[in-house]
Protein backbone atom coordinates (compact mmCIF):
# COMPACT_ATOMS: atom_id res chain seq x y z
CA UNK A 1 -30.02 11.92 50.95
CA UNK A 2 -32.36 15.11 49.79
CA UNK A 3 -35.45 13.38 50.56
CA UNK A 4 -34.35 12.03 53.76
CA UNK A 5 -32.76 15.14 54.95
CA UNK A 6 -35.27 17.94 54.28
CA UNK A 7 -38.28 16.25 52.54
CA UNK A 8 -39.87 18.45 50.42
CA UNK A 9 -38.26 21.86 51.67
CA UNK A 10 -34.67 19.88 50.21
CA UNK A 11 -36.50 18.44 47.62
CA UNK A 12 -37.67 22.07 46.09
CA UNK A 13 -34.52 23.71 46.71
CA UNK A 14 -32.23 21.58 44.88
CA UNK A 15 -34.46 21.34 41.94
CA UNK A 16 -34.62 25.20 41.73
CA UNK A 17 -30.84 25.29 42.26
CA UNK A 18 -30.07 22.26 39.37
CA UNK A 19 -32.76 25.04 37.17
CA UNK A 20 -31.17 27.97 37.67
CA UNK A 21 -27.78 25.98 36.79
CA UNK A 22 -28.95 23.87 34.15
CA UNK A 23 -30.82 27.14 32.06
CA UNK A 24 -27.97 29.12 32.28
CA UNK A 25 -25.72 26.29 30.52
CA UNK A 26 -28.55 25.63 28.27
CA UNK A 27 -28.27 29.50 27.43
CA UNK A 28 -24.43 29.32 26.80
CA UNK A 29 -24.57 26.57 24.72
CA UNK A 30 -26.95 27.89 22.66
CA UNK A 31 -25.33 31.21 22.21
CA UNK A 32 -22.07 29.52 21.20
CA UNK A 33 -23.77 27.71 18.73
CA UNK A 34 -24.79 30.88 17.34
CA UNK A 35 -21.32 32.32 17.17
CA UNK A 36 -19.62 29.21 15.66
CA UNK A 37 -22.43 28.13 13.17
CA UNK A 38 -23.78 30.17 9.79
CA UNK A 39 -27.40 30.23 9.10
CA UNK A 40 -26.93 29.11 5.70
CA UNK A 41 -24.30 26.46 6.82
CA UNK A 42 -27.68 24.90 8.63
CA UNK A 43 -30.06 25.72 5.95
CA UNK A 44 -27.73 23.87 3.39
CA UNK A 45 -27.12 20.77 6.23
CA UNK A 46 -31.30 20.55 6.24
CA UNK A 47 -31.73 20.88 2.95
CA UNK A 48 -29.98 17.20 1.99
CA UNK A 49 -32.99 15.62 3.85
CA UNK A 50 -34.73 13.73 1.09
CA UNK A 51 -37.67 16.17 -0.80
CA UNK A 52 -40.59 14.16 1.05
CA UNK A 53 -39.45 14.01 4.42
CA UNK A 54 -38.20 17.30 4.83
CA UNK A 55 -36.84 18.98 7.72
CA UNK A 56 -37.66 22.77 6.60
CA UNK A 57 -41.09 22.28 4.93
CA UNK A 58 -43.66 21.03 7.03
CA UNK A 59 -45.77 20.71 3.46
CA UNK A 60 -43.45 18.00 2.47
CA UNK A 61 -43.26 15.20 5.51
CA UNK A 62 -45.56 12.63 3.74
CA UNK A 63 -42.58 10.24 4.06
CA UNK A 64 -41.63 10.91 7.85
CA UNK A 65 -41.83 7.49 10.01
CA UNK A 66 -41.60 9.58 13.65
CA UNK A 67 -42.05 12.88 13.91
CA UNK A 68 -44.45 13.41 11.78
CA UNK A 69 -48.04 15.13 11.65
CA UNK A 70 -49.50 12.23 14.12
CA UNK A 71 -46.55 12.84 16.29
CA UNK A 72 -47.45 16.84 16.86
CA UNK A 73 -51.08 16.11 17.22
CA UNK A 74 -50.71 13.26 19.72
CA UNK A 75 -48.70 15.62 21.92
CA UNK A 76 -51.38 18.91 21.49
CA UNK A 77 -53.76 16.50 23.27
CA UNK A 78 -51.82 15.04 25.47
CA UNK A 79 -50.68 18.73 26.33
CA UNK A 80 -54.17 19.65 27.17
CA UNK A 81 -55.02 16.36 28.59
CA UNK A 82 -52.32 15.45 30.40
CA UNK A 83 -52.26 18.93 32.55
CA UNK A 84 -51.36 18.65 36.02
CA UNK A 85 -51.74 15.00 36.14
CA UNK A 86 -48.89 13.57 36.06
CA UNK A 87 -48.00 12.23 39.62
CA UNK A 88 -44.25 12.66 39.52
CA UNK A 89 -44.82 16.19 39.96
CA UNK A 90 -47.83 16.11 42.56
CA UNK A 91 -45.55 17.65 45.51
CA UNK A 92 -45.45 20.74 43.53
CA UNK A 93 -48.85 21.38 42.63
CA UNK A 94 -49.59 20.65 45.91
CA UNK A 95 -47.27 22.53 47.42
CA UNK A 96 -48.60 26.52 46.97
CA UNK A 97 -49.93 28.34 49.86
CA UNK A 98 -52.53 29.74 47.53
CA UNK A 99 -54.64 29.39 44.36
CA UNK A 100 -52.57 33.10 43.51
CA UNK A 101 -49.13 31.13 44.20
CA UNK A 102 -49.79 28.19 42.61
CA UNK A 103 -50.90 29.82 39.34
CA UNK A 104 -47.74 32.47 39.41
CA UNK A 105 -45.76 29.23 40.01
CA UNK A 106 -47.03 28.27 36.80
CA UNK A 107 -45.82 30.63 34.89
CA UNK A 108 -42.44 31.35 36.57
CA UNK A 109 -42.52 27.37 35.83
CA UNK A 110 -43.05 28.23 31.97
CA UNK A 111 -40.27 30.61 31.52
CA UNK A 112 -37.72 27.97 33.14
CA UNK A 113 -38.86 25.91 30.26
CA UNK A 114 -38.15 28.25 27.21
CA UNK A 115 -34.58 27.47 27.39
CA UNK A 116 -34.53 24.10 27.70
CA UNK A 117 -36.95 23.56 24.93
CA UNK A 118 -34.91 26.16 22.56
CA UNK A 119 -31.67 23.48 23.59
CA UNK A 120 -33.68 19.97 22.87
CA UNK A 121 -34.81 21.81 19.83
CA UNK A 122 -31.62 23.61 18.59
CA UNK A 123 -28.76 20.81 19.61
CA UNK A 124 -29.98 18.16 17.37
CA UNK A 125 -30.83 20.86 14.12
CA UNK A 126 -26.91 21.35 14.59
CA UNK A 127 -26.17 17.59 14.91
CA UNK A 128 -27.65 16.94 11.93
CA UNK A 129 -25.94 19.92 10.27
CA UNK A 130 -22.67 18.70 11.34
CA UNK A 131 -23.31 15.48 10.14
CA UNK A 132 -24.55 16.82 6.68
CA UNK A 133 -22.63 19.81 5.95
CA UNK A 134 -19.10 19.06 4.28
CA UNK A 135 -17.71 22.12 6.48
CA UNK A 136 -17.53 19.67 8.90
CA UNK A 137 -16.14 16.75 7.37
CA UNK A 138 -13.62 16.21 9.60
CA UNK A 139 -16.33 16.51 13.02
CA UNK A 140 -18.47 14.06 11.23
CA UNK A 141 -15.31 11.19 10.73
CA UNK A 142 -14.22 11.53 14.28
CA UNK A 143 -18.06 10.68 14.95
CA UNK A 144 -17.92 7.61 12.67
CA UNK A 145 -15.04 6.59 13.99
CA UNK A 146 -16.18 6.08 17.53
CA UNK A 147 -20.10 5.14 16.81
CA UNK A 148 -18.47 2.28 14.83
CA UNK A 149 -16.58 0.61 17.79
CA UNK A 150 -20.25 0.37 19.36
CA UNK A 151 -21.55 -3.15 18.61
CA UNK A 152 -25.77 -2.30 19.54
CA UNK A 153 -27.25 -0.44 16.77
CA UNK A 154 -29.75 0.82 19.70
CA UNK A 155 -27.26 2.18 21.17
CA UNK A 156 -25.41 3.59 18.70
CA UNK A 157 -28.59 5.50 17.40
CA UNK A 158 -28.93 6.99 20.55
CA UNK A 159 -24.84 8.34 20.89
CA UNK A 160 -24.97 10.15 17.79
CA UNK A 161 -26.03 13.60 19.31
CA UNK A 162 -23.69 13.31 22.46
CA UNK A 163 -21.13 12.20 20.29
CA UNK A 164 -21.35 15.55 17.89
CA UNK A 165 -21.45 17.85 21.04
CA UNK A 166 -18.30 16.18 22.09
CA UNK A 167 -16.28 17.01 18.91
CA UNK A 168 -17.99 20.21 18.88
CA UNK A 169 -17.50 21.47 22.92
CA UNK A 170 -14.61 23.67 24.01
CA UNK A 171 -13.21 21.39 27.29
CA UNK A 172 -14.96 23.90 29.23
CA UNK A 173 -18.50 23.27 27.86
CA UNK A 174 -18.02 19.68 27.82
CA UNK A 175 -17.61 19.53 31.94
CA UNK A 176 -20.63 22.15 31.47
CA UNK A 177 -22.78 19.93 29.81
CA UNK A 178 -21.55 16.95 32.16
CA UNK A 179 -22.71 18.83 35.31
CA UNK A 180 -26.08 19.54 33.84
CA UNK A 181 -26.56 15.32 33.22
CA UNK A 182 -25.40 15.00 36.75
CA UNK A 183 -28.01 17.47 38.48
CA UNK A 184 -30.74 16.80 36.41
CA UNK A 185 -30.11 13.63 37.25
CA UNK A 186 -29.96 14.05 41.01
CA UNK A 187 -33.29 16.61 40.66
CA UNK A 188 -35.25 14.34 38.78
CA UNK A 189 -34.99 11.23 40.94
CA UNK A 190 -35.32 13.37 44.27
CA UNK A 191 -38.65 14.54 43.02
CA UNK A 192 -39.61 10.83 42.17
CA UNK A 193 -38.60 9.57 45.07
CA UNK A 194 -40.36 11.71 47.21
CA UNK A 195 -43.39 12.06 44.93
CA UNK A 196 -43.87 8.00 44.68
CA UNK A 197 -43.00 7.56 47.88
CA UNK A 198 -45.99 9.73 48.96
CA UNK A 199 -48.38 8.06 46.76
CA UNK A 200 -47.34 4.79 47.91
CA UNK A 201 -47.67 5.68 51.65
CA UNK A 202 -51.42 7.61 51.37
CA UNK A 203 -53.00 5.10 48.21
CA UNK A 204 -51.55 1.74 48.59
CA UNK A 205 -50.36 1.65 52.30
CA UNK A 206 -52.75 3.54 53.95
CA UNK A 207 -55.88 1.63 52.85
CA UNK A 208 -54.96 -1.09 54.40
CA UNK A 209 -54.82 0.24 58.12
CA UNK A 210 -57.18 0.18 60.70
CA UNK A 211 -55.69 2.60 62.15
CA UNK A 212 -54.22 6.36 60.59
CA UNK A 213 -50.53 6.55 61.12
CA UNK A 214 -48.67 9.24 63.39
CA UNK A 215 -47.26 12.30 61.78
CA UNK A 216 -43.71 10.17 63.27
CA UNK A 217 -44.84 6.92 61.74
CA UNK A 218 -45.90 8.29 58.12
CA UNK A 219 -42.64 9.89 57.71
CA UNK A 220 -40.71 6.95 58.59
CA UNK A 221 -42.64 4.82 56.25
């Protein structure tokens, strides 16, 4: 409905609306995790990882499957490699007036990403806290309790975090948290479906014809 409504124009407006939204949760959550969890309470819930695959000494990860040392290197050159290349974004960086806006873009871009990061960062340290610490025996049972009536160990693996921040959430949060899924959900695929949709028309379609499309034609396609 976006796409086909506004294009681009509806496309870029509800993704800056879902990232004003979605930071500010992401800044809430964060701060209540502050107020309701001790420092020490996540040192000790760290500290129970075993001695060579720890989680606080990046000396002592010798024994660390997935995130290890190969892990953080692969994604420093895919960082710098990958830079403005990635397609799915294309009707951004194409979409400044200027070589000025684009690049101020950028960085206004950046700082929308510090809080996320801090979140995807931050939420599973205190997952595995919970899940470590006994101060929060009775969190971590409830957790059990409803990862074991999941049959697919896949899955299961991958409900443990949203599982914790369900036990964890005031009701409030937990709608929160549900609204952010929901338009992050919505921007993402708007920006996909545009972006693809694009790419499809002017390097796969296009080719192909004789003739250029009309402004009316390419739009419809």
């Amino acid at each position: 409905y976006f796409v086909f409504s506004g294009g681009q124009i509806a496309v870029m407006v509800t993704d800056f609306l879902q990232g004003v939204f979605c930071n500010v949760v992401f800044v809430v959550i964060i701060g209540y995790f502050l107020m309701k969890f001790d420092w020490a309470q996540i040192f000790q819930g760290l500290s129970t990882a075993p001695e060579s695959a720890s989680l606080v000494n990046p000396f002592k990860t010798s024994q660390v499957e997935d995130f290890n040392f190969w892990y953080f290197l692969i994604g420093l050159v895919g960082f710098i490699y990958n830079t403005m290349s990635w397609q799915g974004t294309q009707g951004y960086n194409t979409s400044a007036r200027s070589a000025h806006e684009a690049k101020m873009a950028q960085v206004l871009g950046n700082w929308r990403n510090f809080p996320r990061n801090l979140f995807l960062m931050f939420v599973p340290v205190i997952a595995y806290t919970v899940l470590n610490h006994p101060d929060f025996l009775q969190v971590t049972e409830k957790v059990n309790t409803a990862l074991s009536a999941v049959d697919s160990e896949e899955v299961r693996s991958q409900l443990i975090v949203p599982m914790v921040l369900r036990y964890l959430f005031p009701v409030g949060l937990v709608g929160a948290f549900a609204a952010v899924m929901l338009s992050a959900f919505v921007s993402n695929h708007d920006t996909y479906l545009h972006s693809w949709g694009s790419i499809l028309i002017l390097d796969v379609i296009m080719p192909f014809r004789k003739k250029p499309l009309t402004p009316k034609q390419h739009i419809r396609v």
